[in-house]
C-alpha atoms as a PDB file:
ATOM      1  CA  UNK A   1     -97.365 -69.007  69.545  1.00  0.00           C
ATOM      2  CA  UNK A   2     -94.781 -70.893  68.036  1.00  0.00           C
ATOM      3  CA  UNK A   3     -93.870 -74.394  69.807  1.00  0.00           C
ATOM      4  CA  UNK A   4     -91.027 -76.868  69.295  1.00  0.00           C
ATOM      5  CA  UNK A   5     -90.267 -79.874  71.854  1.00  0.00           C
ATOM      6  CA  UNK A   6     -88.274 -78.099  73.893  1.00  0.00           C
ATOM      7  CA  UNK A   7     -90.668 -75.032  74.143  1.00  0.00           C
ATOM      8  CA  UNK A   8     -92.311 -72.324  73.482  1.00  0.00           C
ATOM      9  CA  UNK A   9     -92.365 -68.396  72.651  1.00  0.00           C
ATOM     10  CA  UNK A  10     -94.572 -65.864  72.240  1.00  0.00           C
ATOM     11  CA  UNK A  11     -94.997 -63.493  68.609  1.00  0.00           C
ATOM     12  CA  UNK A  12     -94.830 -60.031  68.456  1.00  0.00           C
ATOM     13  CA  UNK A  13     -98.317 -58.813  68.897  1.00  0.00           C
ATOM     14  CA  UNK A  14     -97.990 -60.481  72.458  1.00  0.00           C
ATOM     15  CA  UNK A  15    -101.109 -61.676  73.941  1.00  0.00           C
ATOM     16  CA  UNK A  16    -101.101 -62.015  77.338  1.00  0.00           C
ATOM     17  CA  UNK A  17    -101.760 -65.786  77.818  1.00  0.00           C
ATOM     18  CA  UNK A  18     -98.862 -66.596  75.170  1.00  0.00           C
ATOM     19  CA  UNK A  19     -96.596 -64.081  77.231  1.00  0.00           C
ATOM     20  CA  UNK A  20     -97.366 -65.411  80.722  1.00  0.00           C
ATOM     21  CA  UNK A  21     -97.037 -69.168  78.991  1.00  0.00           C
ATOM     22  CA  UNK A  22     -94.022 -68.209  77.653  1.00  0.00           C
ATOM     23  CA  UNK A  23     -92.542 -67.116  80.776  1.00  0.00           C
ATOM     24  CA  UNK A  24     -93.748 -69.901  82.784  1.00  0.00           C
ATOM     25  CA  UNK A  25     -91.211 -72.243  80.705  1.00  0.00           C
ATOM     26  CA  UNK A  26     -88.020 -69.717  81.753  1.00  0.00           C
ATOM     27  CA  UNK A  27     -88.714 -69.193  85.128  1.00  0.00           C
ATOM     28  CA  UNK A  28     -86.805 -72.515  86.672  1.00  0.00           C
ATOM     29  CA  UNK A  29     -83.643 -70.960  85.349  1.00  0.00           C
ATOM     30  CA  UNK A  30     -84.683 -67.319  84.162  1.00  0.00           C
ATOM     31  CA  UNK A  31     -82.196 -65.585  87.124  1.00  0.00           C
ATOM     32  CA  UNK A  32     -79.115 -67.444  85.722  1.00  0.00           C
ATOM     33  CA  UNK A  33     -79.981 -67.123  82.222  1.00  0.00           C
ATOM     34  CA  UNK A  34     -80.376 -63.391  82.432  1.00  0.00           C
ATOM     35  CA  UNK A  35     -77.179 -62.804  84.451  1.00  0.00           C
ATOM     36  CA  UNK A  36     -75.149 -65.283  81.666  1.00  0.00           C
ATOM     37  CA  UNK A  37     -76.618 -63.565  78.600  1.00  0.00           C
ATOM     38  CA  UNK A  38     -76.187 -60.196  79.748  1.00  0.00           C
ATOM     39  CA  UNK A  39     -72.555 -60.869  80.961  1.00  0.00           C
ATOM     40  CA  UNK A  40     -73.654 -59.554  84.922  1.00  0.00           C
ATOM     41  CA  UNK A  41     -74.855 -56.353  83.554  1.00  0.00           C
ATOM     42  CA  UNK A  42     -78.426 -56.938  85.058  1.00  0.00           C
ATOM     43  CA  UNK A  43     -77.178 -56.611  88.688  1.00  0.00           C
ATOM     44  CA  UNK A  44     -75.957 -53.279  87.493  1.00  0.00           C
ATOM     45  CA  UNK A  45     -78.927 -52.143  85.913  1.00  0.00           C
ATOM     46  CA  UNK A  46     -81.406 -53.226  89.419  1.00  0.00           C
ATOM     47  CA  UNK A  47     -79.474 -51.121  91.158  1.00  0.00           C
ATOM     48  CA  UNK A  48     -79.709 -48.216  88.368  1.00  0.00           C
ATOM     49  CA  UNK A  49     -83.244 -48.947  88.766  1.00  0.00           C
ATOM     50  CA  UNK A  50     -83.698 -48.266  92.407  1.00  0.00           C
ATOM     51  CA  UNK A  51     -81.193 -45.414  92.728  1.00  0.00           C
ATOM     52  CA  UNK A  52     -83.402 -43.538  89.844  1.00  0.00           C
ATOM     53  CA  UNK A  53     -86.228 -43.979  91.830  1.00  0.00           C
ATOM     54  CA  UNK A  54     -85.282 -42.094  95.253  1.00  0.00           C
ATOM     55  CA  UNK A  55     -87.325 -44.302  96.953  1.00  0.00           C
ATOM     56  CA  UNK A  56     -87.417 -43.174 100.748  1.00  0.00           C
ATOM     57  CA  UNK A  57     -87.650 -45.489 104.172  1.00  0.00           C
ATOM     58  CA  UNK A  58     -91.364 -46.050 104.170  1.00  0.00           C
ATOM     59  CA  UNK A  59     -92.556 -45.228 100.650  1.00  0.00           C
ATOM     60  CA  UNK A  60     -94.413 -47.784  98.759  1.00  0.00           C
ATOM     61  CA  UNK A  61     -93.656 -48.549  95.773  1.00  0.00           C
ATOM     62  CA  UNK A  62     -94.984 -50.957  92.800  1.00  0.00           C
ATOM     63  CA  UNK A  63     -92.907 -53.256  90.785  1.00  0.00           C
ATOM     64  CA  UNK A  64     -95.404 -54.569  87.310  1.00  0.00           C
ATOM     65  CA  UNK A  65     -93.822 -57.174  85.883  1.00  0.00           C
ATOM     66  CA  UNK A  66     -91.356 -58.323  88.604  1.00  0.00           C
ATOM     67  CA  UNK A  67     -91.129 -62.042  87.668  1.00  0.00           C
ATOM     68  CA  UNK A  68     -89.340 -63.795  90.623  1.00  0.00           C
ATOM     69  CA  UNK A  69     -88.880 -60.996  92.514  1.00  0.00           C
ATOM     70  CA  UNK A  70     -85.268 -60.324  91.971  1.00  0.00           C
ATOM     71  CA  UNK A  71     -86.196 -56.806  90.865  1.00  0.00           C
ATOM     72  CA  UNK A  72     -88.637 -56.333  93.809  1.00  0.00           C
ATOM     73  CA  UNK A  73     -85.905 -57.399  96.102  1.00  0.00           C
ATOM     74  CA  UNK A  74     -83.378 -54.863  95.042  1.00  0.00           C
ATOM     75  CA  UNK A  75     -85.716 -52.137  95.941  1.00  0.00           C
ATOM     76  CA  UNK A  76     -86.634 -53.187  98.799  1.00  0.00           C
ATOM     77  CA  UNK A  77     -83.024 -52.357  99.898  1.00  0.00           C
ATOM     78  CA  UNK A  78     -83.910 -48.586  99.737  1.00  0.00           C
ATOM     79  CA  UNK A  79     -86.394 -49.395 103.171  1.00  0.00           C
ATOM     80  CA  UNK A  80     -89.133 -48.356 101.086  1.00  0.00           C
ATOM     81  CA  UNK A  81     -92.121 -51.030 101.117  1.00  0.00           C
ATOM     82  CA  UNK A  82     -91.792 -52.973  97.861  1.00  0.00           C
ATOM     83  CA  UNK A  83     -94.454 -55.428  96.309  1.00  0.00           C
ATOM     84  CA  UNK A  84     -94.270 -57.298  93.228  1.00  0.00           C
ATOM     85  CA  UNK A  85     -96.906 -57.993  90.243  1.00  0.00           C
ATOM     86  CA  UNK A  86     -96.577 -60.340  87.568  1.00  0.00           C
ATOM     87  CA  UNK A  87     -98.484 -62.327  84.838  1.00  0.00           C
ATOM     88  CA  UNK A  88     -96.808 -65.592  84.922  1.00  0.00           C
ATOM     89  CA  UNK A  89     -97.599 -67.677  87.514  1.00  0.00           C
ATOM     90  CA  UNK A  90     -94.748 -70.262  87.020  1.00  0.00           C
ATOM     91  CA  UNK A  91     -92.423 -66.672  87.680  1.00  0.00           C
ATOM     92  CA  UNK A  92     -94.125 -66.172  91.168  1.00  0.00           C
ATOM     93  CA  UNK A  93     -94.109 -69.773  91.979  1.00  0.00           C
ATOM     94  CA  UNK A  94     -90.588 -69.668  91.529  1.00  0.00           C
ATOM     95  CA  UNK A  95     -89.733 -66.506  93.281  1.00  0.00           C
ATOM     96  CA  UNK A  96     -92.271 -67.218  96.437  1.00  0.00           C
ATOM     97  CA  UNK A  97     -89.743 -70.786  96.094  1.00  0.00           C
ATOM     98  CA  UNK A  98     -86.256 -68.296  96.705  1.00  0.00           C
ATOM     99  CA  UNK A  99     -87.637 -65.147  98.390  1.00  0.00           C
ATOM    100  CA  UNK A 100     -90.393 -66.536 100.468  1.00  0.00           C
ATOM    101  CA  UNK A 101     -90.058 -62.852 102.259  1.00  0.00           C
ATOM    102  CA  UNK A 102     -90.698 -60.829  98.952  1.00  0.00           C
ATOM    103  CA  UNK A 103     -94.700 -60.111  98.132  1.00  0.00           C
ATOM    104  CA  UNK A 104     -95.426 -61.463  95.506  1.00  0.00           C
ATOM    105  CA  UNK A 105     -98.805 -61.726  93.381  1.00  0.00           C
ATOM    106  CA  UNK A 106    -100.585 -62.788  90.208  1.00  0.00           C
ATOM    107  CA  UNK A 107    -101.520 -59.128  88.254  1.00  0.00           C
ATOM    108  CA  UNK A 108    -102.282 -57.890  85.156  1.00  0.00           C
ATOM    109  CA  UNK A 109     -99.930 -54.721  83.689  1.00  0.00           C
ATOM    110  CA  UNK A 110    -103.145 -53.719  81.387  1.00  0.00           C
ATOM    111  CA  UNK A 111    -105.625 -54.213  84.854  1.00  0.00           C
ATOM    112  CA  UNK A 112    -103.431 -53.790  88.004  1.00  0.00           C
ATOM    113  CA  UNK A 113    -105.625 -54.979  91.577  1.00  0.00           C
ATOM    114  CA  UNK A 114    -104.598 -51.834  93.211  1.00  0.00           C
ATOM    115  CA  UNK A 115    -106.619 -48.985  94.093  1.00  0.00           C
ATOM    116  CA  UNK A 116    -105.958 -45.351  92.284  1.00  0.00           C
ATOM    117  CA  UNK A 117    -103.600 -43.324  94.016  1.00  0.00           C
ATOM    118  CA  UNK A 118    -101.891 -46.875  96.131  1.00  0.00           C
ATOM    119  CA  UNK A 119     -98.032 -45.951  95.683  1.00  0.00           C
ATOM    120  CA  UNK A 120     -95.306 -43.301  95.763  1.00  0.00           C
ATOM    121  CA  UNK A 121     -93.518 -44.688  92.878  1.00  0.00           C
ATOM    122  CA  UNK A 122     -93.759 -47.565  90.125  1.00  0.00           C
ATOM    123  CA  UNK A 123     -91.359 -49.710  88.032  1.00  0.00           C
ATOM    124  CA  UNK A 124     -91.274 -51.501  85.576  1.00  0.00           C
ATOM    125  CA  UNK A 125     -88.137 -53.144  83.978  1.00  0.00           C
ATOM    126  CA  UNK A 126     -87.611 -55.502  80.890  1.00  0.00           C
ATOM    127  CA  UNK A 127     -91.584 -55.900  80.825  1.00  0.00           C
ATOM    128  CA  UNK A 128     -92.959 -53.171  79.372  1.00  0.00           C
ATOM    129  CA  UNK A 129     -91.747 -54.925  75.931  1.00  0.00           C
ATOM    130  CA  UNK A 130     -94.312 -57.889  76.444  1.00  0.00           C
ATOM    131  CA  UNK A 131     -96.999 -55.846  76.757  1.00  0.00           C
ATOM    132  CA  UNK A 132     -99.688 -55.687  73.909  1.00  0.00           C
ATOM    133  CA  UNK A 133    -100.816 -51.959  74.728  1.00  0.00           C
ATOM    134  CA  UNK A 134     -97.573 -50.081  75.709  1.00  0.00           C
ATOM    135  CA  UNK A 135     -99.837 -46.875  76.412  1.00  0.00           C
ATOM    136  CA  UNK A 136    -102.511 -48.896  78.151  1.00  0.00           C
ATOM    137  CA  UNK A 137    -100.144 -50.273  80.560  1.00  0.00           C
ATOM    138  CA  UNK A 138     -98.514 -46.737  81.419  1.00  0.00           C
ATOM    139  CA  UNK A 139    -101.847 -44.904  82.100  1.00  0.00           C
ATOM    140  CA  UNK A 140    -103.265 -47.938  84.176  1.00  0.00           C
ATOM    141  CA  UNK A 141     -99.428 -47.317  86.191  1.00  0.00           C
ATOM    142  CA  UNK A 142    -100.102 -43.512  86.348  1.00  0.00           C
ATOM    143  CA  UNK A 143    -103.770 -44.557  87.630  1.00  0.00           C
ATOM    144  CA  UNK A 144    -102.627 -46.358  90.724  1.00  0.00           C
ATOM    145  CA  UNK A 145     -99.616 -43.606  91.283  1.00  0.00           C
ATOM    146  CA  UNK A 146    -100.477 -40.574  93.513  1.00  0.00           C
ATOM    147  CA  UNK A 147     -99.985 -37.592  92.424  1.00  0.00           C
ATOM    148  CA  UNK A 148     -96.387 -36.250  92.216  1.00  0.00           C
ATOM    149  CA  UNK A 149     -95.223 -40.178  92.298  1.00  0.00           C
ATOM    150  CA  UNK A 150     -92.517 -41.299  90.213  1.00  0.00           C
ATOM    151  CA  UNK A 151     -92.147 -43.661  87.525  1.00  0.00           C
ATOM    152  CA  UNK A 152     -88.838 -45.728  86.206  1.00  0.00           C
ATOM    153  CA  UNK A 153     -88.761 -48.135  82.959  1.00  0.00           C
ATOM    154  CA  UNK A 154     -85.709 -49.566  82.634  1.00  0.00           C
ATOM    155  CA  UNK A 155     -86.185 -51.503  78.806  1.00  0.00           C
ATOM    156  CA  UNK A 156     -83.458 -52.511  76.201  1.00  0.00           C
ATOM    157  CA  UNK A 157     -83.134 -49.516  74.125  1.00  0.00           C
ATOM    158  CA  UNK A 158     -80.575 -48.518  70.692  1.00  0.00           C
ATOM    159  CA  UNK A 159     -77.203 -48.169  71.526  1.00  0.00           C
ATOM    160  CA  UNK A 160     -75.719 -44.864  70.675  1.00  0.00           C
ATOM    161  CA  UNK A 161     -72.998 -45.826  68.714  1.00  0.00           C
ATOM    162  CA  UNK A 162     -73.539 -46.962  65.186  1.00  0.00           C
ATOM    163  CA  UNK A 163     -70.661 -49.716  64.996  1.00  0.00           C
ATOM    164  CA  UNK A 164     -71.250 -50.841  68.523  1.00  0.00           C
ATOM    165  CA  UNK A 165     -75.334 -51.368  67.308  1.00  0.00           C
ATOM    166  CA  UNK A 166     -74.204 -53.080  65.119  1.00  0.00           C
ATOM    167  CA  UNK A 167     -72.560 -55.627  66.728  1.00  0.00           C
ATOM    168  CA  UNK A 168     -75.017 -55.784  69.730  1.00  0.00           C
ATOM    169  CA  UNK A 169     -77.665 -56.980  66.769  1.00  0.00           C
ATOM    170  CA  UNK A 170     -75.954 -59.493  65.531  1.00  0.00           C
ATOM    171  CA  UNK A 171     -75.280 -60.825  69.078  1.00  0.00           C
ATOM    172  CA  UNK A 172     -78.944 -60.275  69.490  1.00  0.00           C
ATOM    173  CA  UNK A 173     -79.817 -62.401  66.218  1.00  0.00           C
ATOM    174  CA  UNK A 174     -76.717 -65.195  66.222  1.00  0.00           C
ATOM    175  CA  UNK A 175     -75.261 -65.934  69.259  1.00  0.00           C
ATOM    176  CA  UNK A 176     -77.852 -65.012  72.035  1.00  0.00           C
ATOM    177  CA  UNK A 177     -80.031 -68.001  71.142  1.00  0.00           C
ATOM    178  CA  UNK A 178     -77.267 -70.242  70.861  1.00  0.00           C
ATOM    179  CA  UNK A 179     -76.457 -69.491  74.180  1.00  0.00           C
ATOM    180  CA  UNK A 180     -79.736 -69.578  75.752  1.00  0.00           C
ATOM    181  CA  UNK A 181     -79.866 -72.903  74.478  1.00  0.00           C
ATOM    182  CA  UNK A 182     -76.914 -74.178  76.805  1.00  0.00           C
ATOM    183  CA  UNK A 183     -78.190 -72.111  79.961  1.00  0.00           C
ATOM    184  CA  UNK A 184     -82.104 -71.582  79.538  1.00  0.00           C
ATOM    185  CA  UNK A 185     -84.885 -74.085  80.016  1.00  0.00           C
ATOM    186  CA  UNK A 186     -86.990 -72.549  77.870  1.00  0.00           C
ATOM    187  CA  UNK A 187     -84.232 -71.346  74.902  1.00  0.00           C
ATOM    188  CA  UNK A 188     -87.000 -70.636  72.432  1.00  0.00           C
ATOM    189  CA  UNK A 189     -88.207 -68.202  74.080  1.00  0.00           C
ATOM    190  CA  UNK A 190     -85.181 -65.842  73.511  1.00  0.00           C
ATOM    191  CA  UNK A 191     -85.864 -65.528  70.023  1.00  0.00           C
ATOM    192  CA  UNK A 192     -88.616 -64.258  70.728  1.00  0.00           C
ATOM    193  CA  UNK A 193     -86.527 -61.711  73.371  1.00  0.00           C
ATOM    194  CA  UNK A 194     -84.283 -60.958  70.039  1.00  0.00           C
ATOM    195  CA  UNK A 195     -87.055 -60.333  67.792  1.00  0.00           C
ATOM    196  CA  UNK A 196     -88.999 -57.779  70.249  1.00  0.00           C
ATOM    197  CA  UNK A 197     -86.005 -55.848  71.100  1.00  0.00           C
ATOM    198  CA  UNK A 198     -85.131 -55.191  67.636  1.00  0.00           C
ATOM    199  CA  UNK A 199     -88.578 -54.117  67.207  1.00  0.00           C
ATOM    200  CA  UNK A 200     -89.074 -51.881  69.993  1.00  0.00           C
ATOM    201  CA  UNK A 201     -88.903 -47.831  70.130  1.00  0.00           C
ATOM    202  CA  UNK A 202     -85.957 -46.379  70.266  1.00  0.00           C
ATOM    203  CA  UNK A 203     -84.958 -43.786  74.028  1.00  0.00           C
ATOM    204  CA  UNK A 204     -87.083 -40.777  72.402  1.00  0.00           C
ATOM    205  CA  UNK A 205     -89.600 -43.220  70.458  1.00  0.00           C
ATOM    206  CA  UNK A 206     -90.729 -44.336  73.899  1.00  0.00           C
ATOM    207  CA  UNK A 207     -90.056 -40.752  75.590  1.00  0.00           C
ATOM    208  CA  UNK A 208     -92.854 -39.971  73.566  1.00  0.00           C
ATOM    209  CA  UNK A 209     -95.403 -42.780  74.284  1.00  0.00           C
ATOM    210  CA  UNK A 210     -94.609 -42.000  78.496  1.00  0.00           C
ATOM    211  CA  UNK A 211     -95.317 -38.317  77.915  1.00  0.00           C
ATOM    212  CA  UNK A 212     -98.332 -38.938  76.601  1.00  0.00           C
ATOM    213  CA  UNK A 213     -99.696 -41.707  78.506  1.00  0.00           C
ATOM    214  CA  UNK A 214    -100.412 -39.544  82.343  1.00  0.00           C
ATOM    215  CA  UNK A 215     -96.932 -38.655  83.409  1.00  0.00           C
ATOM    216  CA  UNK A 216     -94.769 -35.778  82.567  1.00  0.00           C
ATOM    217  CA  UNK A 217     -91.116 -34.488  82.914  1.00  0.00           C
ATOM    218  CA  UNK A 218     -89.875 -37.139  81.490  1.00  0.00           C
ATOM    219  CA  UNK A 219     -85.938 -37.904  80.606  1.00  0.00           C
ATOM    220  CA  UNK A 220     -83.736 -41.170  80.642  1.00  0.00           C
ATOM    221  CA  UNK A 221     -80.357 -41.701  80.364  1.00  0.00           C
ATOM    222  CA  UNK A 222     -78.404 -44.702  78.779  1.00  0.00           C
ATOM    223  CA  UNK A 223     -77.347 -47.978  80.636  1.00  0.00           C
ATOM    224  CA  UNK A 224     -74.379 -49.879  78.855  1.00  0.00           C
ATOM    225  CA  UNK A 225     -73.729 -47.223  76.304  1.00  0.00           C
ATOM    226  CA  UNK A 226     -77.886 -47.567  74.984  1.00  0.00           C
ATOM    227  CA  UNK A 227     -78.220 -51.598  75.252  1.00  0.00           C
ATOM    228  CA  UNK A 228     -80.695 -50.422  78.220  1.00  0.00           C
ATOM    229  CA  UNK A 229     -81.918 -47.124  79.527  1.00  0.00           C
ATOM    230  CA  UNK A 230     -83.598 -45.620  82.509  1.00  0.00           C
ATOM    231  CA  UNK A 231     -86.828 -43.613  81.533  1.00  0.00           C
ATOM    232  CA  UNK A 232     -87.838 -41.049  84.260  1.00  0.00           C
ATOM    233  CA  UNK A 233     -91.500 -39.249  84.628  1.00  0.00           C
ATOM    234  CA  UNK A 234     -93.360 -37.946  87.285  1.00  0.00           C
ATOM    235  CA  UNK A 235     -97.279 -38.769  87.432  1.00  0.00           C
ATOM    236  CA  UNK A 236     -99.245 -35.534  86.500  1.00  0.00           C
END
């Protein structure tokens, strides 16, 4: 894990205390920071998130890798009972700190503390990048999913268009870390948010690793013309 003296990020082959240490240095400002660098489109994509999830009055449903909450929150508007699980505990201190009423706890994507068969559905947005064993991580989702539950990733993705990509890189590479550094407490550790986008699966690349990881049916569609997309699968 690289350091500097104004923080630290994790590398790319993402071990889980580097990840969660990593994300304990964003979370005072990690809400604002996200909403600046992706100009308000996360707002649009939370609410992406729960509408692709049909989540009915009652249902429970898991959210792995919900930081503060904000994402746990959203669905939670659907009436369906929603509880979050993340790695970092600076993230949960911080969201127990500004939504005392959201449930929160410490959990491992790659070892979740649920029983098999615990929820009706199971998200997991802009997380399933940090984690070591992409595959690992979607069967131990499918394992505490009944059967017939749903699944939702929403993950950065390609864009679709070739000359749009290529601008959205070079934001990615240039000018997102600059601007982190002016909003985020913890700027280094969007490099390392640059680097692992650009190095992640493409909307069929990771198509492929859900399909073959305990869920089926699986399709997504593109947020933000491919900067983000919604996976769908139902748990076999």
């Amino acid at each position: 894990m690289s350091r500097t003296p104004r923080g630290q990020r994790a590398s790319l082959d993402k071990q889980p205390h580097e990840v969660a240490a990593m994300f304990d240095g964003v979370a005072a400002r990690y809400d604002l920071t996200n909403t600046v660098l992706s100009f308000g489109q996360d707002r649009g994509w939370r609410r992406a998130t729960r509408a692709a999830l049909r989540l009915l009055p009652g249902e429970r449903v898991l959210d792995v890798g919900a930081g503060t909450g904000v994402s746990t929150q959203e669905l939670a508007e659907s009436g369906a009972y929603a509880v979050g699980a993340d790695l970092s505990l600076g993230m949960l201190r911080s969201g127990k700190q500004s939504r005392p009423e959201v449930p929160l706890l410490a959990g491992d994507a790659l070892r979740l503390p649920f029983p098999d068969e615990t929820f009706d559905a199971v998200t997991i947005s802009f997380a399933l990048r940090n984690i070591s064993d992409t595959e690992a991580a979607l069967r131990e989702m499918a394992r505490v999913t009944r059967p017939g539950g749903r699944l939702v990733v929403c993950e950065f993705s390609t864009p679709t268009n070739p000359a749009f990509r290529t601008v959205y890189l070079s934001y990615l590479m240039r000018s997102l870390p600059t601007v982190a550094r002016a909003v985020s407490s913890n700027p280094d550790a969007y490099v390392y948010l640059a680097e692992s986008i650009r190095s992640w699966p493409d909307q069929a690349g990771l198509a492929e690793r859900i399909g073959g990881s305990g869920w089926s049916r699986v399709a997504w569609r593109n947020l933000t013309g491919g900067i983000a997309a919604l996976h769908r699968a139902v748990r076999d």
